[in-house]
Every structure is written in C-alpha cells, then in structure tokens.
C-alpha atoms as a PDB file:
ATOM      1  CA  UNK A   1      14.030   9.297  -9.476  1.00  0.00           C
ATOM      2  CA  UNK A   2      11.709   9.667  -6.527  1.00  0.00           C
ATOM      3  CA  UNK A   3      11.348   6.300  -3.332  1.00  0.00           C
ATOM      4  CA  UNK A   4       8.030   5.145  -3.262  1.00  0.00           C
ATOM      5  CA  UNK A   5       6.940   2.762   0.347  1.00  0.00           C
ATOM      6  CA  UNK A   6       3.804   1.323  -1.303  1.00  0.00           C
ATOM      7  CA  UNK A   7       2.135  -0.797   1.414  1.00  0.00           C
ATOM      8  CA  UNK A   8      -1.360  -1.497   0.209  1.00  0.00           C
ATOM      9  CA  UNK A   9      -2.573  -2.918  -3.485  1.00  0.00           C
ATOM     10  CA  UNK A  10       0.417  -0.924  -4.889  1.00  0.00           C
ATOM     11  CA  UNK A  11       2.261  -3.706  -3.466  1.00  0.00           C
ATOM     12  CA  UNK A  12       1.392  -5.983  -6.458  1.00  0.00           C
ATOM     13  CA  UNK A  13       3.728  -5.458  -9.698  1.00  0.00           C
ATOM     14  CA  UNK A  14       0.839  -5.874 -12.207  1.00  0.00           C
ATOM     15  CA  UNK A  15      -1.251  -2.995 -10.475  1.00  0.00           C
ATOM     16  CA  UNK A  16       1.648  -0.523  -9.554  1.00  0.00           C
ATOM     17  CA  UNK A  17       2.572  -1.143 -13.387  1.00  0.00           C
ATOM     18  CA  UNK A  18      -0.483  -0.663 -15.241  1.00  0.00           C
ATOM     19  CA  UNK A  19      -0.608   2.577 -13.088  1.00  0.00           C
ATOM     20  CA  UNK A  20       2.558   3.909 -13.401  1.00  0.00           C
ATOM     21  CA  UNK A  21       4.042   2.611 -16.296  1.00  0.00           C
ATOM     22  CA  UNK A  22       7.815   2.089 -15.008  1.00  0.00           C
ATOM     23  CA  UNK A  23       8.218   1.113 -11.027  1.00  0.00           C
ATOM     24  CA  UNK A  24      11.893  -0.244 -10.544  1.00  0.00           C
ATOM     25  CA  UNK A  25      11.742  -2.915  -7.332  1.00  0.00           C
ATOM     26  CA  UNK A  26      13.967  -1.115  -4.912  1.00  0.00           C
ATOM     27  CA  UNK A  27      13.763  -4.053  -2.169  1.00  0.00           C
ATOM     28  CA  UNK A  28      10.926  -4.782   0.932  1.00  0.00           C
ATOM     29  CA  UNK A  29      10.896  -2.586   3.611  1.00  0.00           C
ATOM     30  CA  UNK A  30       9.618  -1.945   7.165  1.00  0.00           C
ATOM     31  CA  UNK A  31       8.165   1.123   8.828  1.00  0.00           C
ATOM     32  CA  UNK A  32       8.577   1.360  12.186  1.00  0.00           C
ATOM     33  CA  UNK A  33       5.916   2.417  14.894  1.00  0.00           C
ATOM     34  CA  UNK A  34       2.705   2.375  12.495  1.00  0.00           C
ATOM     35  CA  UNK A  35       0.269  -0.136  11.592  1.00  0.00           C
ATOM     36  CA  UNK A  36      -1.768  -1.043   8.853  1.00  0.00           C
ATOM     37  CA  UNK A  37      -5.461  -0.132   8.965  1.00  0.00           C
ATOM     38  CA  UNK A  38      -7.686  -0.140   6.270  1.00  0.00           C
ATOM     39  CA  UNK A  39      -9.503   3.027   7.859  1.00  0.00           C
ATOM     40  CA  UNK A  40      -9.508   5.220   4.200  1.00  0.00           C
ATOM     41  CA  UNK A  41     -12.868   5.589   3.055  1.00  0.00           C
ATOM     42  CA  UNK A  42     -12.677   4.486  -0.631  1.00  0.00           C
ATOM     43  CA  UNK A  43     -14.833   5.930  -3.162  1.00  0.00           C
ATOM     44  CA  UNK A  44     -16.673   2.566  -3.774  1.00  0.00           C
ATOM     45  CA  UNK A  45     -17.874   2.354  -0.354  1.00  0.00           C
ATOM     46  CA  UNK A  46     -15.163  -0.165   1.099  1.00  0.00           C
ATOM     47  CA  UNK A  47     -12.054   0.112   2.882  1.00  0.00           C
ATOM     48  CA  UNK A  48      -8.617   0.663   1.712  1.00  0.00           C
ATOM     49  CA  UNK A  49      -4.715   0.579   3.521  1.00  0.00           C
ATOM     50  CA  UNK A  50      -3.862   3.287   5.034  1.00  0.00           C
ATOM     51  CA  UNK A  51      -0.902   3.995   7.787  1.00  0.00           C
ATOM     52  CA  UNK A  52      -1.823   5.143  11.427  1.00  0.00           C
ATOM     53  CA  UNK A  53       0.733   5.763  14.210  1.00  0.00           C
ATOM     54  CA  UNK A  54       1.172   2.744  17.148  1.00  0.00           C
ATOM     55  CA  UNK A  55       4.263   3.182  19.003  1.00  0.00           C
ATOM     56  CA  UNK A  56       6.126  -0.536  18.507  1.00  0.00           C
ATOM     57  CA  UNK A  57       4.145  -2.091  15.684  1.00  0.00           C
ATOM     58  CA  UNK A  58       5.459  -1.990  11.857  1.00  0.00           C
ATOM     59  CA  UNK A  59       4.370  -1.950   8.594  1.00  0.00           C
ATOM     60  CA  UNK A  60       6.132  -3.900   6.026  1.00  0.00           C
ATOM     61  CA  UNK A  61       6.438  -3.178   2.240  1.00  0.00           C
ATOM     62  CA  UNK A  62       7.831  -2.356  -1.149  1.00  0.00           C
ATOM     63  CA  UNK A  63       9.972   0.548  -1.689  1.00  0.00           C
ATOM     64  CA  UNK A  64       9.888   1.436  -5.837  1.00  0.00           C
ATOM     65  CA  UNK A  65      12.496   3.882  -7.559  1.00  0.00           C
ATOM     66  CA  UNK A  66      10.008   5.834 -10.322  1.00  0.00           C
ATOM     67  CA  UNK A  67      10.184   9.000 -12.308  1.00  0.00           C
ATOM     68  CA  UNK A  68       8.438  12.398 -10.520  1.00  0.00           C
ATOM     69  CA  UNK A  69       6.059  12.385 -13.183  1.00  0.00           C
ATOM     70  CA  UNK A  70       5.118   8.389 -12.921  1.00  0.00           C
ATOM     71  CA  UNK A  71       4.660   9.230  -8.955  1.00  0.00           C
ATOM     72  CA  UNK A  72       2.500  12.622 -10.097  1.00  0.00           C
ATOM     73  CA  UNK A  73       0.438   9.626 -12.541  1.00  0.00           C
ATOM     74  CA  UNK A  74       0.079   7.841  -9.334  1.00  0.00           C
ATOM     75  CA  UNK A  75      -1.646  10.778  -7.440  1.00  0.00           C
ATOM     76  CA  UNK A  76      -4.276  10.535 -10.079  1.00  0.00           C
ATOM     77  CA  UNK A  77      -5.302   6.839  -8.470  1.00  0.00           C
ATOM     78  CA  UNK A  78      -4.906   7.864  -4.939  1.00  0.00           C
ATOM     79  CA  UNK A  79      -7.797  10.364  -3.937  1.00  0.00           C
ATOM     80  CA  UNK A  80      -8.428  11.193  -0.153  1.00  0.00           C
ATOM     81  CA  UNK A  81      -4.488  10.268   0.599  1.00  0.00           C
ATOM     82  CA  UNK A  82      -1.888  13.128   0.800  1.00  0.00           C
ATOM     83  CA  UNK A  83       1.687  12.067   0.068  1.00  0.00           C
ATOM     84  CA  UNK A  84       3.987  12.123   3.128  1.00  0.00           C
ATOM     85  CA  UNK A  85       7.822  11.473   3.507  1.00  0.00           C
ATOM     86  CA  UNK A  86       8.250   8.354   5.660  1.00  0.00           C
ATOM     87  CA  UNK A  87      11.820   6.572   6.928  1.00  0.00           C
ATOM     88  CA  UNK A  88      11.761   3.342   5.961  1.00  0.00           C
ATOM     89  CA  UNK A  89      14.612   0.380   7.073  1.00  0.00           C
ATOM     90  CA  UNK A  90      15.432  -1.944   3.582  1.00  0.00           C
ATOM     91  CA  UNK A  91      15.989  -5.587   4.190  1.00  0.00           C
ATOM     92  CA  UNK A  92      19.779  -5.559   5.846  1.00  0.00           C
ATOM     93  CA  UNK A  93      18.901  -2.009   7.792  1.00  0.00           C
ATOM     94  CA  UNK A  94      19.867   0.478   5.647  1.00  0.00           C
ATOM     95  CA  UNK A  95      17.744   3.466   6.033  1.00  0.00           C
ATOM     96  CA  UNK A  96      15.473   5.027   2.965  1.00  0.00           C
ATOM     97  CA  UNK A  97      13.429   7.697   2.921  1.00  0.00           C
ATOM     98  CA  UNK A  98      10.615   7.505   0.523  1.00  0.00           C
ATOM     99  CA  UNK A  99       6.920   9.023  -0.126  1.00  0.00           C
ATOM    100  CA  UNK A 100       3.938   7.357   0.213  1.00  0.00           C
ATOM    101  CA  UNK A 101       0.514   7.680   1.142  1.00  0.00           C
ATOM    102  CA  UNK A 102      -1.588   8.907   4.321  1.00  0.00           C
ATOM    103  CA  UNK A 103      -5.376   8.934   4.062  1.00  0.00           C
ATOM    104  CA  UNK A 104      -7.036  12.290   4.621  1.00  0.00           C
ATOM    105  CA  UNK A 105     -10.914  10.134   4.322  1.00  0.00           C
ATOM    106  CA  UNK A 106     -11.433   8.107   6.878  1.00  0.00           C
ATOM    107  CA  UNK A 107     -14.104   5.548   7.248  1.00  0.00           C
ATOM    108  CA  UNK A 108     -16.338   3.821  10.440  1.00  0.00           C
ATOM    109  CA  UNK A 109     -16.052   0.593   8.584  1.00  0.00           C
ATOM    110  CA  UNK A 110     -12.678  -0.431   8.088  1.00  0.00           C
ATOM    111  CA  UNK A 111     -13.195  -3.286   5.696  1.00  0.00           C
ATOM    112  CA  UNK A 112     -11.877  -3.630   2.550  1.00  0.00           C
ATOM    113  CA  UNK A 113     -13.286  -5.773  -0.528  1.00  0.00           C
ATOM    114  CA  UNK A 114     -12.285  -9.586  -0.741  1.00  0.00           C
ATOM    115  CA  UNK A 115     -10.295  -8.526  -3.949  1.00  0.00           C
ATOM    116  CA  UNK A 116      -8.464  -5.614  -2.544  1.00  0.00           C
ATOM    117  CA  UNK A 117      -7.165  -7.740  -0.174  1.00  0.00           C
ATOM    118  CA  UNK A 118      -6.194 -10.175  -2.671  1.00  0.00           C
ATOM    119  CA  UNK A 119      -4.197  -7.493  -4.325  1.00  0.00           C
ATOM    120  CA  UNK A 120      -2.243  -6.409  -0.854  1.00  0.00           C
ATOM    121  CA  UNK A 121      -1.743 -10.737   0.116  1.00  0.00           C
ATOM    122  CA  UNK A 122      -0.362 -10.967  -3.931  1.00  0.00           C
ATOM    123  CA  UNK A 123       1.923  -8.408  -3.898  1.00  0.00           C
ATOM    124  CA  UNK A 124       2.950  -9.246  -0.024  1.00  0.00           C
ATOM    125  CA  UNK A 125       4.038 -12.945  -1.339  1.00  0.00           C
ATOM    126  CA  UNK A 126       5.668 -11.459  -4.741  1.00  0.00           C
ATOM    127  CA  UNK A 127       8.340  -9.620  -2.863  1.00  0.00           C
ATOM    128  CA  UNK A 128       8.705 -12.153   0.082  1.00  0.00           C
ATOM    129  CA  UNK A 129       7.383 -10.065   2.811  1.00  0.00           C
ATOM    130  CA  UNK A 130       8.026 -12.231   6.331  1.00  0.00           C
ATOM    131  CA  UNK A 131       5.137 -14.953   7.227  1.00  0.00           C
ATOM    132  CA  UNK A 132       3.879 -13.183  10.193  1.00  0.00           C
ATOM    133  CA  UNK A 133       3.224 -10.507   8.174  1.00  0.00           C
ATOM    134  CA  UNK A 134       1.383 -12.205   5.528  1.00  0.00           C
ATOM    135  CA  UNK A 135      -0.446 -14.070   8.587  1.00  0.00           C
ATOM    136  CA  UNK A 136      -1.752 -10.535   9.421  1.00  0.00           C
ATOM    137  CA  UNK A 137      -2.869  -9.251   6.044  1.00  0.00           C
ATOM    138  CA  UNK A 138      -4.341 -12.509   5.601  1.00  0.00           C
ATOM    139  CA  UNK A 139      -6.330 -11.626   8.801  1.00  0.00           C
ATOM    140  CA  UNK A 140      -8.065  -8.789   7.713  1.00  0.00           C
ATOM    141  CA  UNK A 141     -11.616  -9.475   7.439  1.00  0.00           C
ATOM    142  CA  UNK A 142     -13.929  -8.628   4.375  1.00  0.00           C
ATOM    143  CA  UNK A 143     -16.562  -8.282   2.102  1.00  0.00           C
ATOM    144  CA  UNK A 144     -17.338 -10.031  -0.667  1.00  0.00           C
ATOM    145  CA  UNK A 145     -17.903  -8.262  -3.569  1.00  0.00           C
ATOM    146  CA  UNK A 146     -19.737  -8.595  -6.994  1.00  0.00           C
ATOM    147  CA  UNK A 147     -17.891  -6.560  -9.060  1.00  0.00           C
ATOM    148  CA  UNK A 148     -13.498  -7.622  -9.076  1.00  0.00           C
ATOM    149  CA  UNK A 149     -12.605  -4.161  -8.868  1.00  0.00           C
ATOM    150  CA  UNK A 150      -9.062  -4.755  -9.514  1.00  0.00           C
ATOM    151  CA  UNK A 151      -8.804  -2.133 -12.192  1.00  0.00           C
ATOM    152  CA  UNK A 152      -5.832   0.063 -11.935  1.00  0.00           C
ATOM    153  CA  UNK A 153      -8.164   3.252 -11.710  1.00  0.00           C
ATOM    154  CA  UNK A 154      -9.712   1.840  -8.372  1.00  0.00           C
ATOM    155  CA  UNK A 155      -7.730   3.093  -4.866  1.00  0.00           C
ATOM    156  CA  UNK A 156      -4.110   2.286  -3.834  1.00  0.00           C
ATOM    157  CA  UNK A 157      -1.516   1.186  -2.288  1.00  0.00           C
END
C-alpha cells in the first residue's frame, strides 16, 4: 500500500474512485509551508491545483492508502505533474509521509473551471476539512464553462 495527499479534485470520493478503483480514506491532513495555487496549465486550457512553497501557509487534504498499481492508474490522469514525497501532519499530529502531485506545466492564468472547483469544495466538505479552509477554496475565482468536465479522465487532484 502506497499514502496518497490528494489536495485538488482527487479530494472528492466519486472522482478519486472512478479513477483508481480502490482509495481507502486514511484521514484529512495538512501540509505545512505550501499553498494552494491553481498555477498547472491543464490540457483544456484552464487551471488546475497544484502545490507551491510559502513559508507559514498550509495546505489541507486527504491522505488515501491505495495499491502501487492503482497510484501508477492514477499517473495516467495526472499529465504535466511529477509525483513527489511530501510530510504530511493527520488530524491529532501524527506525521505521514505520502506522494502526491507537483505540476511541471505551469500556466499565466491561474483559473480553474467553475466545475473543477466544485470538485475540490465537494470533496473539501466530504472529509470535513476546517471552515477557513473551505472559505479559501471557495474563494478561488473562475470560469464558467460549457462543457461539466467532471469526467474522471480530465486533470487531478
């Protein structure tokens, strides 16, 4: 079994599911001194999450427990990101290090499609991530989009 931080649309069971087949909820998590962006270039044009460093600012998500080969499915969905080990603190503090995903394609235009967004606030409520968190995501600004590319072949996280 491999740790999984998935911080993005990967947050929401129904996507990281129809992905990977079998994602077991490990708990929420934090990671410390990095914030959210949604700087990765997507290949439909739009912004997705991605991690950048910022010294005193965290990241909060959901660590999964998944097969090697269910995370090696999940590289299939997540172009232009490279997998990276992160340290990540589980609700109570106990320390976990998991993989997850780094962008390698950035973008100019950091905004991400009304539904992607959806996807990151769904999953965010799911697994109870704190209010001023959810405050934030909910923050993010977007653009609308015609097509509700929530498939599970679009980007990540």
């Amino acid at each position: 079994m491999i740790h999984y931080f998935a911080y993005g649309s990967n947050m929401d069971p129904d996507r990281m599911n129809a992905r990977v087949g079998t994602a077991r909820v490990v708990g929420r998590g934090v990671l410390l001194d990095m914030r959210l962006s949604c700087n990765k270039r997507g290949r439909d044009g739009s912004g997705k999450a991605n991690i950048v460093v910022a010294a005193g600012e965290e990241v909060w998500g959901v660590a999964y427990a998944l097969p090697s080969a269910n995370l090696a499915r999940l590289d299939e969905f997540e172009q232009g990101y490279r997998r990276a080990d992160v340290e990540i603190a589980l609700d109570g503090g106990s320390p976990l290090t998991a993989q997850t995903y780094v962008a390698e394609t950035l973008t100019d235009d950091p905004t991400p499609f009304d539904w992607y967004k959806e996807l990151m606030l769904r999953g965010a409520r799911v697994h109870g991530l704190p209010d001023a968190y959810l405050e934030q995501l909910a923050a993010i600004p977007v653009r609308r989009s015609q097509h509700r590319g929530a498939s599970t072949r679009s980007e990540p996280r």
